[in-house]
C-alpha atoms as a PDB file:
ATOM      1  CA  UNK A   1       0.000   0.000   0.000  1.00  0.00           C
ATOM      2  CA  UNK A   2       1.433   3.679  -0.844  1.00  0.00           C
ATOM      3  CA  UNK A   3       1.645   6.277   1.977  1.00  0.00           C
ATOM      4  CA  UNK A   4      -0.963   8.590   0.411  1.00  0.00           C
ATOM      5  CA  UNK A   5      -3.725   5.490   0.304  1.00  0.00           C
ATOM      6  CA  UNK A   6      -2.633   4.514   4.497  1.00  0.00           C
ATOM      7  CA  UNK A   7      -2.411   8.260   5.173  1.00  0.00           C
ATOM      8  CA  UNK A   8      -6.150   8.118   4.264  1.00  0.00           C
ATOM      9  CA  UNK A   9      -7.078   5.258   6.200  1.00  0.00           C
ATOM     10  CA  UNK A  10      -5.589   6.940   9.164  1.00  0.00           C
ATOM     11  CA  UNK A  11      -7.016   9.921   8.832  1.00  0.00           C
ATOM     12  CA  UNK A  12     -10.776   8.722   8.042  1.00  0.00           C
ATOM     13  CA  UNK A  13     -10.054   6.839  11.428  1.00  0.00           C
ATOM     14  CA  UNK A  14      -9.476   8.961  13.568  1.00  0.00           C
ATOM     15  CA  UNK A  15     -12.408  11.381  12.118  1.00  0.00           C
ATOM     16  CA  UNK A  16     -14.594   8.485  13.260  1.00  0.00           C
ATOM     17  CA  UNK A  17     -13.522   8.142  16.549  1.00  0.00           C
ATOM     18  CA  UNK A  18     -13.682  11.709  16.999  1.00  0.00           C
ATOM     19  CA  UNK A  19     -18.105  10.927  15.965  1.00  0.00           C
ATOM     20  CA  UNK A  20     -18.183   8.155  17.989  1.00  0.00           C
ATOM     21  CA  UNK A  21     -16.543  10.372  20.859  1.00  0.00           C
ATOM     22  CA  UNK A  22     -18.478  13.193  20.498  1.00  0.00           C
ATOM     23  CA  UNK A  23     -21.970  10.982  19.681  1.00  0.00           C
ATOM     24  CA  UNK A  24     -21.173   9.241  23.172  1.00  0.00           C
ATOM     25  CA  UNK A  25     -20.442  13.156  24.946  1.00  0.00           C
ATOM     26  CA  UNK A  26     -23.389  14.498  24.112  1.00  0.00           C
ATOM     27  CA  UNK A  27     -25.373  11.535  25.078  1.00  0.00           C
ATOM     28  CA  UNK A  28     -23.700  11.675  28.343  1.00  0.00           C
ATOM     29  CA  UNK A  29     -21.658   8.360  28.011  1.00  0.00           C
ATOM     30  CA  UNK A  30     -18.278   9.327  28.497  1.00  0.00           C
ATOM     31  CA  UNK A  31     -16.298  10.615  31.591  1.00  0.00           C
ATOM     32  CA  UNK A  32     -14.478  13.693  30.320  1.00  0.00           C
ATOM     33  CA  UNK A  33     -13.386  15.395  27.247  1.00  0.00           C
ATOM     34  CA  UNK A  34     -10.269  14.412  25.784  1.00  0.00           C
ATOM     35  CA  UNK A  35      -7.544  16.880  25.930  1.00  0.00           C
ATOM     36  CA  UNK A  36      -7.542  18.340  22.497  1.00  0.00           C
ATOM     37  CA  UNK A  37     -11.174  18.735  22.695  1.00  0.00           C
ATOM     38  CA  UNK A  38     -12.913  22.495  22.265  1.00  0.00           C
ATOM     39  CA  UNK A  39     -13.548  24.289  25.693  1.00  0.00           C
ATOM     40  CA  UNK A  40     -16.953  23.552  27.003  1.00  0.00           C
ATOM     41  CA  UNK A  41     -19.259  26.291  26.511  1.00  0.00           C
ATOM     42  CA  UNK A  42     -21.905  26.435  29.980  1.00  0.00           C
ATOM     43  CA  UNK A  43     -25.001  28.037  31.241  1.00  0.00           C
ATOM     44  CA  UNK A  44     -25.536  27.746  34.600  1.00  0.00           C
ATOM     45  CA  UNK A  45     -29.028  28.300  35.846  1.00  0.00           C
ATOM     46  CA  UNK A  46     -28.459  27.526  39.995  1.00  0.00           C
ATOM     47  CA  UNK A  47     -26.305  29.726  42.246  1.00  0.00           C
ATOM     48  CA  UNK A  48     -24.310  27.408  43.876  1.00  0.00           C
ATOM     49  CA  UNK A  49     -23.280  25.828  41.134  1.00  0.00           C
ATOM     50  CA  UNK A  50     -22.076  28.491  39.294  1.00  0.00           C
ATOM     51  CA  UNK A  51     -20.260  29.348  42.231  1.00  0.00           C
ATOM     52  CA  UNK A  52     -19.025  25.720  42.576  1.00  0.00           C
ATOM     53  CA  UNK A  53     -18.109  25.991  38.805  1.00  0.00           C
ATOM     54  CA  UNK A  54     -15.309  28.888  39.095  1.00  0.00           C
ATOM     55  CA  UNK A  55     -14.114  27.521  42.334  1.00  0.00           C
ATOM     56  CA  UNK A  56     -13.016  24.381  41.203  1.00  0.00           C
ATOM     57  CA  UNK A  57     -11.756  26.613  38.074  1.00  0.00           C
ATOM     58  CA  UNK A  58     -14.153  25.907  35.206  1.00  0.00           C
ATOM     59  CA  UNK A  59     -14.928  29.490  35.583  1.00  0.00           C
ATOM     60  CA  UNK A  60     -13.555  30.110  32.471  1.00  0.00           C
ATOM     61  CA  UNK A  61     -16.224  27.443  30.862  1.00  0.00           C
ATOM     62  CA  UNK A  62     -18.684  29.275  32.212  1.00  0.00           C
ATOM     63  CA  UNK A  63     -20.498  31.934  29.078  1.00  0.00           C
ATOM     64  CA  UNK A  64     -24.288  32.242  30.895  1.00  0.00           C
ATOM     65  CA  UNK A  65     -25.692  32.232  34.657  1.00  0.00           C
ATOM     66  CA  UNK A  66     -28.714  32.193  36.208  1.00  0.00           C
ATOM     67  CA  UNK A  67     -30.639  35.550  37.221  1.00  0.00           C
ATOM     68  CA  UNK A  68     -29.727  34.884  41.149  1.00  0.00           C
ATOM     69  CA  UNK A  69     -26.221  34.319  40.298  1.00  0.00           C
ATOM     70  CA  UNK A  70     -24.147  37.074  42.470  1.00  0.00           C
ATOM     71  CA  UNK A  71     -21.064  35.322  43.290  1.00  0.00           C
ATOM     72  CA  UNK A  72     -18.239  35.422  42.361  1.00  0.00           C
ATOM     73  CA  UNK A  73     -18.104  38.932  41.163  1.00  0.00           C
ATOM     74  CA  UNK A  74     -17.234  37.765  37.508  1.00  0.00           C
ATOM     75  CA  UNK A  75     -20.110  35.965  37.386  1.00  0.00           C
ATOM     76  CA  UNK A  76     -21.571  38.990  37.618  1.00  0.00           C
ATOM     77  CA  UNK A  77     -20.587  40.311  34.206  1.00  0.00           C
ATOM     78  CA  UNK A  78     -22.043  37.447  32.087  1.00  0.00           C
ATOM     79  CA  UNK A  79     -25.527  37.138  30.517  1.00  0.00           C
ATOM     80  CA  UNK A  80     -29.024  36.342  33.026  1.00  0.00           C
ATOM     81  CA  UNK A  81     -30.512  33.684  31.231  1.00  0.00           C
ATOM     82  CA  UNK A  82     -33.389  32.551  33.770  1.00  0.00           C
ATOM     83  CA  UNK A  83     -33.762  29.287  35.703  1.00  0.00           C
ATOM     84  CA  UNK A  84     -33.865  26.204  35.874  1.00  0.00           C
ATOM     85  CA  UNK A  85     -37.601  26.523  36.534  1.00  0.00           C
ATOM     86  CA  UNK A  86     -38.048  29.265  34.020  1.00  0.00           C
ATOM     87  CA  UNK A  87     -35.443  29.114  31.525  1.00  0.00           C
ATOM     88  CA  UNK A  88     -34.689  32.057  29.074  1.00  0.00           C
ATOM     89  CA  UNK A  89     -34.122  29.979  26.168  1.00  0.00           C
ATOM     90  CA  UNK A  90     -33.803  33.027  23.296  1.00  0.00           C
ATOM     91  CA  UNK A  91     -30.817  34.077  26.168  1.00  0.00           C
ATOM     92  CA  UNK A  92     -29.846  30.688  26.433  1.00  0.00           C
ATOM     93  CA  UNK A  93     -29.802  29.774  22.312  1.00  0.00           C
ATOM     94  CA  UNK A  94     -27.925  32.785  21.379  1.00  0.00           C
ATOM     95  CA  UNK A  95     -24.672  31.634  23.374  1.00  0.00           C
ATOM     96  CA  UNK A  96     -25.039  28.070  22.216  1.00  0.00           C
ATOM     97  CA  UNK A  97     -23.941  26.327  25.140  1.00  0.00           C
ATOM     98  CA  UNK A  98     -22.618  22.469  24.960  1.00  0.00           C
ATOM     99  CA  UNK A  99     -24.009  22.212  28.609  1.00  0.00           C
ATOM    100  CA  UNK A 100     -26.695  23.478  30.443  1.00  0.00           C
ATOM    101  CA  UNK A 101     -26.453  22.790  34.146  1.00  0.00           C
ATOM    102  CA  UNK A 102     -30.078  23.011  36.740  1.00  0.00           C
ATOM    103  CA  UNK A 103     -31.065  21.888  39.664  1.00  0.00           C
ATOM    104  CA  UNK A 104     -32.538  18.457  39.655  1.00  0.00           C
ATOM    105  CA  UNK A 105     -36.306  19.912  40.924  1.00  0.00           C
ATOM    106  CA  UNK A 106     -39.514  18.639  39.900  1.00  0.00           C
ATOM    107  CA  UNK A 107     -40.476  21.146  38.329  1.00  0.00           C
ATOM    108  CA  UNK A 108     -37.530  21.825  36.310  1.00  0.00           C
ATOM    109  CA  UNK A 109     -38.214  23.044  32.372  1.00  0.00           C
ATOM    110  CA  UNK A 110     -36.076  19.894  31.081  1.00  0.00           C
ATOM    111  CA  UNK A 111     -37.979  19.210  27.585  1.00  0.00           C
ATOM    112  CA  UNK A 112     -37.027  23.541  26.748  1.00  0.00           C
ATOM    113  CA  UNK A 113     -32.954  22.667  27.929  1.00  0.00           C
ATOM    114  CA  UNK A 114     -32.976  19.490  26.518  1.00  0.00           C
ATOM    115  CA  UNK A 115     -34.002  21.037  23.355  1.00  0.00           C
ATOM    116  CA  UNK A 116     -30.976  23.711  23.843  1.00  0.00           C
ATOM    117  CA  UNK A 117     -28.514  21.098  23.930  1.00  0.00           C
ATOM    118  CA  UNK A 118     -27.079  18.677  26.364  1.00  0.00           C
ATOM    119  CA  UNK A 119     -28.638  19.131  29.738  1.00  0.00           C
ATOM    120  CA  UNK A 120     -27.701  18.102  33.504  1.00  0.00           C
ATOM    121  CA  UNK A 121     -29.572  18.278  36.048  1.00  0.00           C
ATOM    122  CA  UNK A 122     -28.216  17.855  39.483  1.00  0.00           C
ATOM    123  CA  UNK A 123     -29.606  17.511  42.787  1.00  0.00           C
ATOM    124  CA  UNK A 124     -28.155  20.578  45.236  1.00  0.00           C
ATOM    125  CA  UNK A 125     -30.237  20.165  48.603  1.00  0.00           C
ATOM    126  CA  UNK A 126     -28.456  18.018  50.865  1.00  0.00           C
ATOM    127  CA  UNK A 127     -24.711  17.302  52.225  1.00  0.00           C
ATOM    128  CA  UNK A 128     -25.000  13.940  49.613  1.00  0.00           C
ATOM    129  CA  UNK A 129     -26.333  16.023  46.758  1.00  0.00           C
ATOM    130  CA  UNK A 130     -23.688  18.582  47.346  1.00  0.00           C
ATOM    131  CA  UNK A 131     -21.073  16.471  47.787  1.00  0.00           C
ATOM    132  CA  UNK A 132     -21.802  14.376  44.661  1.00  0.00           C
ATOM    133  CA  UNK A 133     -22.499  17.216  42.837  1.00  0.00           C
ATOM    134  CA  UNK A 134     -19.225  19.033  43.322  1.00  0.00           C
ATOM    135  CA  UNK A 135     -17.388  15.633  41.983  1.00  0.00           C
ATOM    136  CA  UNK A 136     -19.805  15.457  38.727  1.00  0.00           C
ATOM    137  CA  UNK A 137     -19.424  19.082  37.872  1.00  0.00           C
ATOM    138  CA  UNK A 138     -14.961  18.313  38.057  1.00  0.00           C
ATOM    139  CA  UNK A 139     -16.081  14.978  35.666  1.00  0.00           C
ATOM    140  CA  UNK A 140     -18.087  17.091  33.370  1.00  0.00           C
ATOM    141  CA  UNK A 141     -15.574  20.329  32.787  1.00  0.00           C
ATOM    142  CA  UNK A 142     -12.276  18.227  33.424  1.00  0.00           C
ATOM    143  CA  UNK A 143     -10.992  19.811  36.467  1.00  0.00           C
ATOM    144  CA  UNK A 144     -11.801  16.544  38.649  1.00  0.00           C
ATOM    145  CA  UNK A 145      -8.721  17.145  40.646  1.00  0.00           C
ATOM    146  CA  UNK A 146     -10.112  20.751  42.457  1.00  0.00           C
ATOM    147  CA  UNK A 147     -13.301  19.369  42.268  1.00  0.00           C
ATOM    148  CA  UNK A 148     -12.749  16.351  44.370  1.00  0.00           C
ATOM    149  CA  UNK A 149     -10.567  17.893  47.089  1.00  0.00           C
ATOM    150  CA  UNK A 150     -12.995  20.408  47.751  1.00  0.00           C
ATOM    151  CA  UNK A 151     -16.106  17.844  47.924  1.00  0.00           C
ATOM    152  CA  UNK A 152     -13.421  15.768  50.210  1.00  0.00           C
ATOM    153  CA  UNK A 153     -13.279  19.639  52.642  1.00  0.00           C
ATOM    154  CA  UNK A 154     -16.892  19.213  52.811  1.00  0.00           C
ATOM    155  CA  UNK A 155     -17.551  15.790  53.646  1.00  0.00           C
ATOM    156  CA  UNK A 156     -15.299  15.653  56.108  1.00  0.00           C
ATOM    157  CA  UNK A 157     -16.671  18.923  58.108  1.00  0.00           C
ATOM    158  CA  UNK A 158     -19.699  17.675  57.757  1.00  0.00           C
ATOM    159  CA  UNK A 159     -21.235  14.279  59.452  1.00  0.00           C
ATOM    160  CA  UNK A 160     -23.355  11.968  58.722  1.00  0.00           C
ATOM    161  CA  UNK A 161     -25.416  11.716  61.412  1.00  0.00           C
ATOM    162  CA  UNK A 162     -25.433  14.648  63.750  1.00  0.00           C
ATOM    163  CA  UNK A 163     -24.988  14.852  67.543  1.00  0.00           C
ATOM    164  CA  UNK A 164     -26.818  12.705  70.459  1.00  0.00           C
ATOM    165  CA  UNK A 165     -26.278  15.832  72.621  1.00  0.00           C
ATOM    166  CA  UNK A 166     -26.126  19.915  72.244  1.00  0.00           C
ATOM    167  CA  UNK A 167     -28.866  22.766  72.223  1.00  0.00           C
ATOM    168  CA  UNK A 168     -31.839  22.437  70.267  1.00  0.00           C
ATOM    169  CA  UNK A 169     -31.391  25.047  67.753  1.00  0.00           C
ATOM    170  CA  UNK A 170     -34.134  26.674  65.327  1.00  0.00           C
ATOM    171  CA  UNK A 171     -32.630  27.828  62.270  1.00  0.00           C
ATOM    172  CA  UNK A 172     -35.445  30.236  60.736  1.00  0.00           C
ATOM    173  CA  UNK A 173     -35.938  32.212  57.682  1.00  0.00           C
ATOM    174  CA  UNK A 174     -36.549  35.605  57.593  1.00  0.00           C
ATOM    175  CA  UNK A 175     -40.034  37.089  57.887  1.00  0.00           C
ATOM    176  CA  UNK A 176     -41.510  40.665  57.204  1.00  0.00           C
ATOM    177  CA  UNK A 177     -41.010  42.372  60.149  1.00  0.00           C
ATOM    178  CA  UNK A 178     -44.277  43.135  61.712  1.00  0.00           C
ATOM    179  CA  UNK A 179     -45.800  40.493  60.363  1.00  0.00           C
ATOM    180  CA  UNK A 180     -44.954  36.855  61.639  1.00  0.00           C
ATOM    181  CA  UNK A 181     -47.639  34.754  61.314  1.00  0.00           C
ATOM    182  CA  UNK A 182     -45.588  31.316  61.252  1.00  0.00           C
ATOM    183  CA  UNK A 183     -42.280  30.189  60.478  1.00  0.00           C
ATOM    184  CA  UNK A 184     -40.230  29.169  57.612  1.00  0.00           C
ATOM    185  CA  UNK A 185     -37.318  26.856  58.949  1.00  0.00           C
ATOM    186  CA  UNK A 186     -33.839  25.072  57.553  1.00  0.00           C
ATOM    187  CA  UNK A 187     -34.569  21.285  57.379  1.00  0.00           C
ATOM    188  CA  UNK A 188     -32.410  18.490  59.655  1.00  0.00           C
ATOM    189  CA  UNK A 189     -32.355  16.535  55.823  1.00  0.00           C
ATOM    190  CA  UNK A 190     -30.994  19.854  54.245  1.00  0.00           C
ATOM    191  CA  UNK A 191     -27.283  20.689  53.795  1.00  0.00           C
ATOM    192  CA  UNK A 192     -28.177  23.862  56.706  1.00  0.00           C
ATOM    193  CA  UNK A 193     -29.222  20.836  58.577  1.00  0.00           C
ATOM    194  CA  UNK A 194     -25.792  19.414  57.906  1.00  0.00           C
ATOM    195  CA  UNK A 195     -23.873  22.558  58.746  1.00  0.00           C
ATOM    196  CA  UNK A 196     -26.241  22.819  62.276  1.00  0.00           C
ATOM    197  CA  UNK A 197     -25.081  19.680  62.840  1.00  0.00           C
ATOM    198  CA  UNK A 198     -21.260  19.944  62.156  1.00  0.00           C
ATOM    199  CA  UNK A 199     -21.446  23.151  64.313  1.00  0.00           C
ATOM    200  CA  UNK A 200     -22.708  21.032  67.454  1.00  0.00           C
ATOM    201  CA  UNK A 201     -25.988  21.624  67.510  1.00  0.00           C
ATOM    202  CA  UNK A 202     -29.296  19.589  67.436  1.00  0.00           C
ATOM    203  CA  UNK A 203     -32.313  20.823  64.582  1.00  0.00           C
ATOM    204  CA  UNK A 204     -35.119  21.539  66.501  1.00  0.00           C
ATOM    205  CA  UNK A 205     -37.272  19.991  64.183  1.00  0.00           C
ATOM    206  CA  UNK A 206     -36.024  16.450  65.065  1.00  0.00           C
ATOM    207  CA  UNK A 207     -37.803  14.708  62.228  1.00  0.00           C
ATOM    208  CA  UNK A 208     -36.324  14.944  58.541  1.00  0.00           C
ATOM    209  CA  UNK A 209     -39.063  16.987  56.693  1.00  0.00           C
ATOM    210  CA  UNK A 210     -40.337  16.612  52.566  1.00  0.00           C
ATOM    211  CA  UNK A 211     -43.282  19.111  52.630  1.00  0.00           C
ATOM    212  CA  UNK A 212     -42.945  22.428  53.165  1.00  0.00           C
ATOM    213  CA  UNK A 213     -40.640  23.619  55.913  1.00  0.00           C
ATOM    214  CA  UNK A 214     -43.327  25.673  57.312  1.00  0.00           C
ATOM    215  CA  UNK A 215     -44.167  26.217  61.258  1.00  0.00           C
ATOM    216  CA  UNK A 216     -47.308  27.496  62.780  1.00  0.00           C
ATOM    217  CA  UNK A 217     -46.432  29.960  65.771  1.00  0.00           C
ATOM    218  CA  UNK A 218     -47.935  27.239  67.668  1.00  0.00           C
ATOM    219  CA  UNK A 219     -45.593  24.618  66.905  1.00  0.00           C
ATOM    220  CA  UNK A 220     -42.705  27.068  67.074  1.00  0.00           C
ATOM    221  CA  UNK A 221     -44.146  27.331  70.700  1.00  0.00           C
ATOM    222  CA  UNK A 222     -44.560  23.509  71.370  1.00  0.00           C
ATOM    223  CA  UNK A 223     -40.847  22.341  70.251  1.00  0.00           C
ATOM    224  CA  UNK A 224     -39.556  25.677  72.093  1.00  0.00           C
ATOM    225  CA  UNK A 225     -35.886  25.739  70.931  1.00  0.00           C
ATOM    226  CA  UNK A 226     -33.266  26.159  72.984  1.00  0.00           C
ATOM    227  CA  UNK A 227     -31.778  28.982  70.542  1.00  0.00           C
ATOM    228  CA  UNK A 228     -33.609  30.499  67.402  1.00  0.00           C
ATOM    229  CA  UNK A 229     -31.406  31.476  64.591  1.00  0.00           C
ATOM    230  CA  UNK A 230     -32.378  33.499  61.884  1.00  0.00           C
ATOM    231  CA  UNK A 231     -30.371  33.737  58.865  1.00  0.00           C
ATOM    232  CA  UNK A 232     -30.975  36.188  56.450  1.00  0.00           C
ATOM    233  CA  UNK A 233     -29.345  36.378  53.057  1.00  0.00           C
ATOM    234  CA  UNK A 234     -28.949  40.379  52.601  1.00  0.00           C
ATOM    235  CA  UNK A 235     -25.536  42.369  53.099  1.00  0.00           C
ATOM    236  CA  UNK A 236     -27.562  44.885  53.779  1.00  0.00           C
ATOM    237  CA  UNK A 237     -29.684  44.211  56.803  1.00  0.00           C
ATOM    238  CA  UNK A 238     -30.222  47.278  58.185  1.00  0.00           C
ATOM    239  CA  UNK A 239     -29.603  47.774  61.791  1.00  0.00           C
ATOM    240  CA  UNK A 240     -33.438  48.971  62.442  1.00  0.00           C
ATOM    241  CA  UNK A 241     -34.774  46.006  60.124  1.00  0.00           C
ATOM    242  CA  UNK A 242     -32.619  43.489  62.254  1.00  0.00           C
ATOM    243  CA  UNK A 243     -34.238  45.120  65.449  1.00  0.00           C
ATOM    244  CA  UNK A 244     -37.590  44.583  64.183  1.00  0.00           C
ATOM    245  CA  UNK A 245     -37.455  40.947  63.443  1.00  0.00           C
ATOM    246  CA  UNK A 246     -35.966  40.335  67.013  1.00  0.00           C
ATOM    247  CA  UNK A 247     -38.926  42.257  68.569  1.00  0.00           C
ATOM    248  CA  UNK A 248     -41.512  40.163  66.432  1.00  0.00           C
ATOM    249  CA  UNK A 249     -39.476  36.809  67.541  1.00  0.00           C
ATOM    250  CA  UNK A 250     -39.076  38.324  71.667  1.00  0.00           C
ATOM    251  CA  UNK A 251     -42.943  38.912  71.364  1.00  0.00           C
ATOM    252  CA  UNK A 252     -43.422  34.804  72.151  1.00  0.00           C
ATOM    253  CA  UNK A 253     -42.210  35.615  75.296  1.00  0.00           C
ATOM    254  CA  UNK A 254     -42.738  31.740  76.074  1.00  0.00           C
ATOM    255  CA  UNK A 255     -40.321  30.774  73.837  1.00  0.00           C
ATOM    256  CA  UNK A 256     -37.178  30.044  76.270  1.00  0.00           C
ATOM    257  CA  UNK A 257     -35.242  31.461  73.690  1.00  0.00           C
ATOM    258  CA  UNK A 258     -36.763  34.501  74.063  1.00  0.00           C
ATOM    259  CA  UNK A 259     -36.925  34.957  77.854  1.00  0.00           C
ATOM    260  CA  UNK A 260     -33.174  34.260  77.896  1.00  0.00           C
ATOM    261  CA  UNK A 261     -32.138  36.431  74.993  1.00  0.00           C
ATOM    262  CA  UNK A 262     -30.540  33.509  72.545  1.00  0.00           C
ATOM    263  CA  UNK A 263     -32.073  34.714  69.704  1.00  0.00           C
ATOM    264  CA  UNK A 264     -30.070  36.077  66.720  1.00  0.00           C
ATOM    265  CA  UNK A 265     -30.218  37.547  63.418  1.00  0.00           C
ATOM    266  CA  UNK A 266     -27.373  37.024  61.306  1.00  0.00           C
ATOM    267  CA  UNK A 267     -26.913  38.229  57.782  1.00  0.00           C
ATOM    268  CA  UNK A 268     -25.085  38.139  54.834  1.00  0.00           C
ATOM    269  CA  UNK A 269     -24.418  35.988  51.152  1.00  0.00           C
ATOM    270  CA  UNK A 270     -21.941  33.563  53.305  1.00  0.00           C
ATOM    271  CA  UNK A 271     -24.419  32.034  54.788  1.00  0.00           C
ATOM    272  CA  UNK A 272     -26.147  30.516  51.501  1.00  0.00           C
ATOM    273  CA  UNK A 273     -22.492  29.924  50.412  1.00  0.00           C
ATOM    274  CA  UNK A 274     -21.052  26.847  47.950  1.00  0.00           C
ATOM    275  CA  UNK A 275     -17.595  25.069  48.016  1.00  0.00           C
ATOM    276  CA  UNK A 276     -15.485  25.912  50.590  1.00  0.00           C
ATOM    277  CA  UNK A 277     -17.959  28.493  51.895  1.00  0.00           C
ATOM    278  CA  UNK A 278     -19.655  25.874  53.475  1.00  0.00           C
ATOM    279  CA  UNK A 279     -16.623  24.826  55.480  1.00  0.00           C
ATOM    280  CA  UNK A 280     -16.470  28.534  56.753  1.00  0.00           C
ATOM    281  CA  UNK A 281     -19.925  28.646  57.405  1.00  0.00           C
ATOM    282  CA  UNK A 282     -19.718  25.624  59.790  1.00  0.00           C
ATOM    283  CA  UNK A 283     -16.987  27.779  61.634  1.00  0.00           C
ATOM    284  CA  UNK A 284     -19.893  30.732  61.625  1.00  0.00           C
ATOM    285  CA  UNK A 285     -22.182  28.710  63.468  1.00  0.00           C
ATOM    286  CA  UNK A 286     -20.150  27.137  65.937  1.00  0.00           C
ATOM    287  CA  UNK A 287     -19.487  30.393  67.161  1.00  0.00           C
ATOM    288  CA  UNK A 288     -22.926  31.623  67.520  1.00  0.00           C
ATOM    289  CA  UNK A 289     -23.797  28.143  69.023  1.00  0.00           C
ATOM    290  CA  UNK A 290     -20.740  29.064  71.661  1.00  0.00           C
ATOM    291  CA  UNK A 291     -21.567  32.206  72.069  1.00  0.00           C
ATOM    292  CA  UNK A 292     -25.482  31.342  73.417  1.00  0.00           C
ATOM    293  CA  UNK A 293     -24.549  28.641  75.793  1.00  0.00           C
ATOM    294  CA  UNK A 294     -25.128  29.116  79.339  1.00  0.00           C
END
């Protein structure tokens, strides 16, 4: 056989196994691109994850967000293209993504991302999901190195099962002040629960929960936490807003949190945080845990 016929042969070969690799990528049967591959192009449509994304450093991967997305601040600068719940898919077509990442909900819009391209949805609610999630997102961009020693950080601060002993400690949503008329609360099955747990406390809401993590003021009253917790997502709490939402919360004066002053508001992004955040945010707790003993 002459050169120029083999030279053929090898070159129509490895054009097919470049198909057959990128058939089996976008159907989701292979591990990771291989090295001479074209950068991934991804829209992320769940906070955390784009968060999780630049930390392990597929930041640069990254080309759409969702419209919560505030962190990091480069994240920031590139196009809102919805949710996973309520995609923007002329936003989302125009960069023409090879991956669309959401969150694994029930209600999540997967026939319009499907249609987009390849889609993944993840599940990004408890310690597991988190955990598993932070390995999948390294497998899918190639940076499984970062990826796994930061999931490794957070499954070792955080247990499995959490303490026998410690205060019983209400972590709470915030509510309009003025106007508490029940309770939205942090589940023991969520990855808050988690961090409550790794910080040494006990949920006070000892069962794990599916429905709505909702409280009636009466309930609140019946499992009468040892500490109530409220954590509040602005950086911009003012100091008269924060004063309110204790008075509403010192108002159930039965509450022995109340009569002994270990309630607290705290506030700020870190405490809905992703990656190594989480770590930090055990640290944040523990001290506030400390801090209320007797």
């Amino acid at each position: 056989m002459s050169r120029r016929p083999l030279l053929l042969v090898l070159v129509v070969a490895v054009l097919a196994a470049v198909c057959a690799w990128l058939a089996a990528f976008l159907a989701g049967d292979t591990a990771a691109p291989p090295a001479n591959a074209p950068a991934p192009r991804i829209v992320s449509l769940i906070p955390p994850i784009t968060e999780t994304l630049f930390e392990i450093g597929a930041g640069e991967f990254v080309v759409g967000r969702s419209d919560y997305c505030r962190e990091p601040p480069a994240a920031r600068e590139l196009p809102p293209c919805g949710t996973t719940l309520h995609p923007n898919v002329e936003a989302i077509a125009r960069l023409q993504p090879t991956l669309i990442v959401g969150e694994a909900s029930v209600n999540a819009a997967r026939d319009k991302l499907n249609g987009l391209g390849r889609a993944e949805f993840l599940p990004w609610l408890s310690r597991d999901d988190v955990v598993a999630g932070t390995r999948e997102l390294g497998r899918l961009t190639g940076r499984e190195s970062a990826a796994n020693a930061i999931a490794d950080e957070i499954a070792a601060a955080l247990p499995q099962t959490g303490p026998q002993t410690g205060p019983r400690v209400l972590l709470a949503l915030p509510h309009q002040p003025g106007n508490m008329d029940s309770v939205w609360f942090l589940r023991r099955n969520s990855l808050h629960g988690a961090v409550l747990h790794a910080a040494g406390a006990r949920n006070a809401v000892a069962e794990d929960v599916t429905g709505a993590p909702q409280l009636s003021l009466e309930r609140v009253m019946e499992l009468d936490p040892d500490m109530v917790i409220v954590l509040h997502s602005s950086d911009t709490l003012t100091e008269g807003d924060r004063a309110r939402l204790l008075a509403d919360w010192r108002e159930l004066a039965v509450l022995r949190a109340a009569r002994e002053g270990r309630i607290v508001v705290l506030n700020g992004r870190q405490l809905y945080p992703a990656g190594r955040g989480i770590v930090r945010l055990v640290e944040i707790l523990r001290a506030e845990v400390k801090r209320m003993s007797p």
